[in-house]
Protein backbone atom coordinates (compact mmCIF):
# COMPACT_ATOMS: atom_id res chain seq x y z
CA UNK A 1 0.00 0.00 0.00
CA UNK A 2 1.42 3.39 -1.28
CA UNK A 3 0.50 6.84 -0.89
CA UNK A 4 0.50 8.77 -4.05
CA UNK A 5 -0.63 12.18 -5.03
CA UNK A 6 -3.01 12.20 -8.07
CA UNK A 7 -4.00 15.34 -9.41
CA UNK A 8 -2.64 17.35 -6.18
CA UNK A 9 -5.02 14.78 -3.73
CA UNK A 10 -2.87 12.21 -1.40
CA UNK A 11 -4.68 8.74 -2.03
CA UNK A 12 -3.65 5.49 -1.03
CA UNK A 13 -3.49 3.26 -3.33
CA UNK A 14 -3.92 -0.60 -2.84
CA UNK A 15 -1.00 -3.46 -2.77
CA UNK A 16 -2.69 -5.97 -5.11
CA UNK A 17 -2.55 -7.57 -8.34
CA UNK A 18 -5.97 -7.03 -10.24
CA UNK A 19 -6.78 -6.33 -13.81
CA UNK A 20 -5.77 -2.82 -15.25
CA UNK A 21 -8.99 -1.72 -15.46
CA UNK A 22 -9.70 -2.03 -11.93
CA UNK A 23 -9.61 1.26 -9.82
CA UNK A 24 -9.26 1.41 -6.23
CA UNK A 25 -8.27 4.18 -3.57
CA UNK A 26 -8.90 5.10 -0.31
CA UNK A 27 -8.55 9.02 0.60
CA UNK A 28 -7.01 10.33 3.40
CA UNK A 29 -7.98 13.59 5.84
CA UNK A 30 -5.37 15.62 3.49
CA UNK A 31 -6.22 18.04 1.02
CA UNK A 32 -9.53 18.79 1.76
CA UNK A 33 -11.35 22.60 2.49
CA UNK A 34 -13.21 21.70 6.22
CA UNK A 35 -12.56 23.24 8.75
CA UNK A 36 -11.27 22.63 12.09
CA UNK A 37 -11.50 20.19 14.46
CA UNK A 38 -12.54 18.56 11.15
CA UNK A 39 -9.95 19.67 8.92
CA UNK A 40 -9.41 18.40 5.51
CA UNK A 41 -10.93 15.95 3.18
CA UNK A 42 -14.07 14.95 5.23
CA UNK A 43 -16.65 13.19 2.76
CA UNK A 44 -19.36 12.81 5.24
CA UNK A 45 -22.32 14.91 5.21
CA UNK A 46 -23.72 13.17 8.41
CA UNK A 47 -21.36 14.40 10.54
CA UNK A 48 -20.63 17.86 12.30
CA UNK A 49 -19.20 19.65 9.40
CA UNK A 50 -20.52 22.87 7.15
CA UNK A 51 -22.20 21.22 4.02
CA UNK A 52 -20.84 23.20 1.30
CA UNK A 53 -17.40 22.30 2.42
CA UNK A 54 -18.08 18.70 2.34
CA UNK A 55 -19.79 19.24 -1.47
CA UNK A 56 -16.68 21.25 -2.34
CA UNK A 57 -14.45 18.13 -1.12
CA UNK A 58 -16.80 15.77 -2.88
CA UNK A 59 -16.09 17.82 -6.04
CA UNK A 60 -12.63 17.91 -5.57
CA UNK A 61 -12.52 13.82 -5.06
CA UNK A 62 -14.33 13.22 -8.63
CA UNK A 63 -12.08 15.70 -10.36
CA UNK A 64 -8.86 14.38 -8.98
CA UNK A 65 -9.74 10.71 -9.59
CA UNK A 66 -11.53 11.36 -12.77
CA UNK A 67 -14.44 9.13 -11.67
CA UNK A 68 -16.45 8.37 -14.07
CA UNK A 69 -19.38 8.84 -12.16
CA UNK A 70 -20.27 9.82 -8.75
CA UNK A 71 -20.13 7.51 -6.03
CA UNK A 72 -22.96 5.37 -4.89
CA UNK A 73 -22.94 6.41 -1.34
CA UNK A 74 -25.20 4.39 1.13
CA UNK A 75 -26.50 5.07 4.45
CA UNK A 76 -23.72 2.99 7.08
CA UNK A 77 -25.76 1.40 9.92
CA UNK A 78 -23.73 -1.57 10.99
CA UNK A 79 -26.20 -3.99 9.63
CA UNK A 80 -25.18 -6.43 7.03
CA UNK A 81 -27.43 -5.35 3.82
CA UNK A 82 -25.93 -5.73 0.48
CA UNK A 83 -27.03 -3.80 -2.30
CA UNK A 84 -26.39 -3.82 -6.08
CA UNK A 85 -25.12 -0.62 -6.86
CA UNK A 86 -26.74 -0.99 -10.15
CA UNK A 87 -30.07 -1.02 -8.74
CA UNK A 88 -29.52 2.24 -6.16
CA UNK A 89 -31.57 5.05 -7.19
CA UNK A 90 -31.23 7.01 -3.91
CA UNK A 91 -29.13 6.67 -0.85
CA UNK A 92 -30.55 3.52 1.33
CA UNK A 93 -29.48 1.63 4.26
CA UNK A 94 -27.06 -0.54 3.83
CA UNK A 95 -22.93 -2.11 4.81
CA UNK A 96 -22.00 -2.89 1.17
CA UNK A 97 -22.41 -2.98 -2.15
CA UNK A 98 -21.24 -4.48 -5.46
CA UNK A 99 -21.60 -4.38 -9.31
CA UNK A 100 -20.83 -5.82 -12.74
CA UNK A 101 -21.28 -2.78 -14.39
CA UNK A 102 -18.23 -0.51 -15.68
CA UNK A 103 -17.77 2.72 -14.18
CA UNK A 104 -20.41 2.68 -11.01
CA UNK A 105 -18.08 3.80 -8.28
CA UNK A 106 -18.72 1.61 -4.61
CA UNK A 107 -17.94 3.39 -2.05
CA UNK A 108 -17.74 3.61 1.78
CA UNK A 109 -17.35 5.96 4.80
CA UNK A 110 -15.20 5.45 7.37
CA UNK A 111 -13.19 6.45 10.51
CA UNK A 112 -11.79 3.29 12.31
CA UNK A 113 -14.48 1.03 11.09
CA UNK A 114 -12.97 -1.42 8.53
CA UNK A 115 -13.11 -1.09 4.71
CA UNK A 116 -12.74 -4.20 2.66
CA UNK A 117 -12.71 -3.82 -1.55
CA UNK A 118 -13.30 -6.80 -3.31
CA UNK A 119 -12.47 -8.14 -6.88
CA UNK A 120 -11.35 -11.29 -9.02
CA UNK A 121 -8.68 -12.06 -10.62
CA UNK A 122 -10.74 -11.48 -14.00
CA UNK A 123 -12.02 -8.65 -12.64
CA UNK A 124 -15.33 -9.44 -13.99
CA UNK A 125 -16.96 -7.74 -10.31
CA UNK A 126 -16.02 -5.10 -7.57
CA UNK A 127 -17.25 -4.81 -3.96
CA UNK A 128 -17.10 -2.06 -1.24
CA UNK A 129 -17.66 -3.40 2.45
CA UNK A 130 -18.41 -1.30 5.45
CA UNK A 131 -17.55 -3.52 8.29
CA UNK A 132 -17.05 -2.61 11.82
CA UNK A 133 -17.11 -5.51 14.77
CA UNK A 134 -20.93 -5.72 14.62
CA UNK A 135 -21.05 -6.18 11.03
CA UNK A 136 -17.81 -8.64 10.82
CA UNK A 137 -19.72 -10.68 14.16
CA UNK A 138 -23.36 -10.67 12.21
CA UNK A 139 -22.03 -11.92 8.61
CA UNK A 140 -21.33 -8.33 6.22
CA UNK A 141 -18.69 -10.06 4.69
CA UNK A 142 -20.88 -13.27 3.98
CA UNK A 143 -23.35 -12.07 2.64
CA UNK A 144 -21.80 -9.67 0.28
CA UNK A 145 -19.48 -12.46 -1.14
CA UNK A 146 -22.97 -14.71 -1.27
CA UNK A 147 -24.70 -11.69 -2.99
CA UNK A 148 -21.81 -10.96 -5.26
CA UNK A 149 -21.86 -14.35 -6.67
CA UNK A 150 -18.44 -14.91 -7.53
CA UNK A 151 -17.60 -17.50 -4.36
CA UNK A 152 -14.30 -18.85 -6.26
CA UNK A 153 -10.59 -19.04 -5.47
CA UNK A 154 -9.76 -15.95 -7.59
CA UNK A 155 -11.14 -13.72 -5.58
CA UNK A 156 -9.05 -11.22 -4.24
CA UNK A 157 -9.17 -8.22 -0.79
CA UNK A 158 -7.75 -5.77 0.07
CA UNK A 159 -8.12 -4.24 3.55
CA UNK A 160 -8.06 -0.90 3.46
CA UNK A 161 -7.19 1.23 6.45
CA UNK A 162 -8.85 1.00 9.70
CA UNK A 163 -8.06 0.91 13.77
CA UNK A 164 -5.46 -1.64 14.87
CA UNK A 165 -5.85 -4.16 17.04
CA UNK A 166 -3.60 -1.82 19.82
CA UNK A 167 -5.90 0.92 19.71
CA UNK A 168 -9.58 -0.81 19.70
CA UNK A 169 -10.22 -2.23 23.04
CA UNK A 170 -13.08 -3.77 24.01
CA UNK A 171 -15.12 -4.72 26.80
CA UNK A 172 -15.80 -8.95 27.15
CA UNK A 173 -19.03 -9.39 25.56
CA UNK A 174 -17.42 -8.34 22.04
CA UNK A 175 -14.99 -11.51 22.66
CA UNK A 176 -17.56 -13.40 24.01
CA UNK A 177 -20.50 -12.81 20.71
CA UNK A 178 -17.30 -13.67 18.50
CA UNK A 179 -16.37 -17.07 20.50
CA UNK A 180 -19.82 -17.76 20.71
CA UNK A 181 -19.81 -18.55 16.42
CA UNK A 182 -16.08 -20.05 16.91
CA UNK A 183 -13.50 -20.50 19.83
CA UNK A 184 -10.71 -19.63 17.36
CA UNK A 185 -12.03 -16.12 17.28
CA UNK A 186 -10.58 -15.76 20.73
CA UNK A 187 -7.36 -16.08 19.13
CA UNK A 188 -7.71 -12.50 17.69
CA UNK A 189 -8.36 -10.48 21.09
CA UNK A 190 -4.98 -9.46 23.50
CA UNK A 191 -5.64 -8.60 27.38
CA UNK A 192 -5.75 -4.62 27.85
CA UNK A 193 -4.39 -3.06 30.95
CA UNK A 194 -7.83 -2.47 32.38
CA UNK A 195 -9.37 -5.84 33.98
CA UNK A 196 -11.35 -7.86 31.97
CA UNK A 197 -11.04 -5.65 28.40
CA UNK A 198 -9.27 -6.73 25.19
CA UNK A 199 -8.10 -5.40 22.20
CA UNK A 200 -9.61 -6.67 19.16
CA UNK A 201 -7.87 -7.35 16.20
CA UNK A 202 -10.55 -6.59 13.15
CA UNK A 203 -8.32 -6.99 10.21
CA UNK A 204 -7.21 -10.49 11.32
CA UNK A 205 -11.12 -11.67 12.37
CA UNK A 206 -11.66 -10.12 8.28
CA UNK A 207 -8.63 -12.44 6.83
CA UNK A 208 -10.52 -15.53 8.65
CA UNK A 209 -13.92 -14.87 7.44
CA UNK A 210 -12.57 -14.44 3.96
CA UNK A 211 -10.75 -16.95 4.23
CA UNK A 212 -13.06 -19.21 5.32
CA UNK A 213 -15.31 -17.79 2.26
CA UNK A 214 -12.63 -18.96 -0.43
CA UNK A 215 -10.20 -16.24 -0.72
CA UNK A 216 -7.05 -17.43 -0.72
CA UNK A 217 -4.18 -16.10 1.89
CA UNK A 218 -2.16 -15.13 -0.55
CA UNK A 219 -4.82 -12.99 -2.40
CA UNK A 220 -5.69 -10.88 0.86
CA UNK A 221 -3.61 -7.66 0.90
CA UNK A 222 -3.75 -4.69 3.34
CA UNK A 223 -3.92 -3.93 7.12
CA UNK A 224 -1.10 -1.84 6.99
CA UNK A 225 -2.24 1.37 9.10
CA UNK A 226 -4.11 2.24 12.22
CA UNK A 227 -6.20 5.21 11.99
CA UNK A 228 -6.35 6.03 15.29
CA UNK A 229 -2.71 6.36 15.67
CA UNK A 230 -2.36 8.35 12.74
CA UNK A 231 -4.16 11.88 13.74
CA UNK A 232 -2.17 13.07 10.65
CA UNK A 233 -3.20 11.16 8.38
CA UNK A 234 -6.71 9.81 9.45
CA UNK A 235 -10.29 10.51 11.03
CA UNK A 236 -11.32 8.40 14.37
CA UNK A 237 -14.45 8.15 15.48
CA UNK A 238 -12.56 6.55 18.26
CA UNK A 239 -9.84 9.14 18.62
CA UNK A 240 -11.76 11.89 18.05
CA UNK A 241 -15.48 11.64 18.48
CA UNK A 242 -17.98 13.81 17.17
CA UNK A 243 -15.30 15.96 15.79
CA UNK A 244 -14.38 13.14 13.59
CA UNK A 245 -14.52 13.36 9.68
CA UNK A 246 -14.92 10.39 7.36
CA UNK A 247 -12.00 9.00 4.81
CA UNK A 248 -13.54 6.89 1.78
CA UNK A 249 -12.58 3.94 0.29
CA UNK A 250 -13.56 3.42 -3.52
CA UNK A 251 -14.02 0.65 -6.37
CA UNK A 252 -15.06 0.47 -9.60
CA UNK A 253 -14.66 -1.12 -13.07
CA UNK A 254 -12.70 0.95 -15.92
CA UNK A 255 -14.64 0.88 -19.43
C-alpha cells in the first residue's frame, strides 16, 4: 500500500494484483477545504461539518480521480445489507455494495471502522464493504461475497485502512458474541491493561472470514495502518469523536 498524489489529492493506493482496469483508492484527511477540528478531506455529510465544504471536497474527489461517475454512497448502519449498486436510485441503508457494471463507483465511509474492496482475478466484479465488529460478528462479509456471486478461489481483498488491534479495546461481551460462532475467534483479542477488556484485532477476524469464504491467503492484501494512531493522516471516530470526519474507500470497473 502506497500513498500517491493524483492530481494534487494524497490517495492510497492498494498493494494488489488485479486487472488494469480495476480502480481502487482510499482518501485520506489531506487536502480537503473543512474546517477545524474537522480539517481536511471529510466526505461525510452526516457528521458535524458545514455542508458546502463537504460538497466542495466531494467535487474535488471526482475531479482528482476522474471518476467516471459519482459515487454510490449508502446510508452505514452496521447492519449487514448488500445492495447492487446498479439497482440504487437514492441513498438507502445498507454495509455494502457491489456491481458488474463498468464505471459505477462503490464506495464507503469510514473512521476506524474497517473497509474491505473486493475483486477477481478477471475482474469481472467489484465490492465495497463497510464492516465494523458488529457487522464482521453478524455476517457483512458473507453475505456480500454470497450476494456478489463470484464464491471462487480468484477472488481477491484488500483491507483498506482502519483501527489496529492496539488501539480498539473492548469490553468482554465483544470476545464473548465472536467465541460464541467459533473458539478460534478468541485467538484474535490481547488482554488490555484495564481488567477484563481486550483489544480486538478486526483486520485479522476479516482475513478468517474471507478466508473461510474462499479467498485465498495469498490474495488478501492490506492492514497496513491504524487510523487512530495516525491523527495526521486519518479521522477516528474513536480518537476523536464527534469531531471526527470520514476517509472513503472506492471501487469500480474501468470501461
Amino acid at each position: 500500500m502506497t500513498i500517491k498524489t493524483i492530481n494534487g489529492l494524497p490517495v492510497i493506493e492498494p498493494n494488489w494484483s488485479v486487472p488494469a482496469h480495476i480502480k481502487a483508492y482510499s482518501t485520506t484527511r489531506l487536502g480537503g477545504f473543512s474546517s477545524a477540528p474537522i480539517d481536511g478531506l471529510n466526505l461525510a455529510l452526516s457528521v458535524e461539518d458545514d455542508r458546502d465544504d463537504v460538497i466542495k471536497n466531494r467535487a474535488r474527489l471526482m475531479e482528482a480521480l476522474n471518476l467516471p461517475e459519482p459515487p454510490r454512497w449508502i446510508s452505514q448502519t452496521h447492519s449487514t445489507i448488500v445492495h447492487d449498486a446498479s439497482a440504487l436510485e437514492a441513498i438507502c441503508e445498507g454495509d455494502a455494495l457491489f456491481t458488474t457494471k463498468p464505471n459505477q463507483v462503490c464506495a464507503i465511509l469510514t473512521a476506524d471502522c474497517l473497509p474491505i474492496i473486493l475483486t477477481n482475478e478477471a475482474g469481472t466484479f467489484v465490492s465495497a464493504i463497510h464492516a465494523g465488529w458488529r457487522g464482521l460478528l453478524n455476517g457483512i462479509i458473507e453475505n456480500t461475497l454470497s450476494a456478489c456471486h463470484h464464491m471462487d478461489d480468484t477472488m481477491i481483498a484488500w483491507l483498506a485502512p482502519a483501527i489496529s488491534q492496539k488501539a480498539f479495546e473492548v469490553g468482554p461481551e465483544v470476545r464473548e458474541a465472536f467465541m460464541a460462532h467459533n473458539p478460534h475467534y478468541g485467538d484474535f483479542f490481547i488482554d488490555s491493561e484495564r481488567a477484563n477488556h481486550f483489544y480486538a484485532d478486526l483486520y485479522s477476524i476479516a482475513r478468517e472470514k474471507l478466508k473461510a469464504f474462499g479467498v485465498k491467503a495469498h490474495n488478501i492484501f492490506g492492514g497496513d495502518y491504524c487510523t487512530h494512531s495516525s491523527p495526521d493522516l486519518f479521522f477516528s471516530y474513536r480518537r476523536d469523536g464527534k469531531t471526527s470526519g470520514r476517509q472513503a474507500t472506492l471501487i469500480w470497473m474501468a470501461s
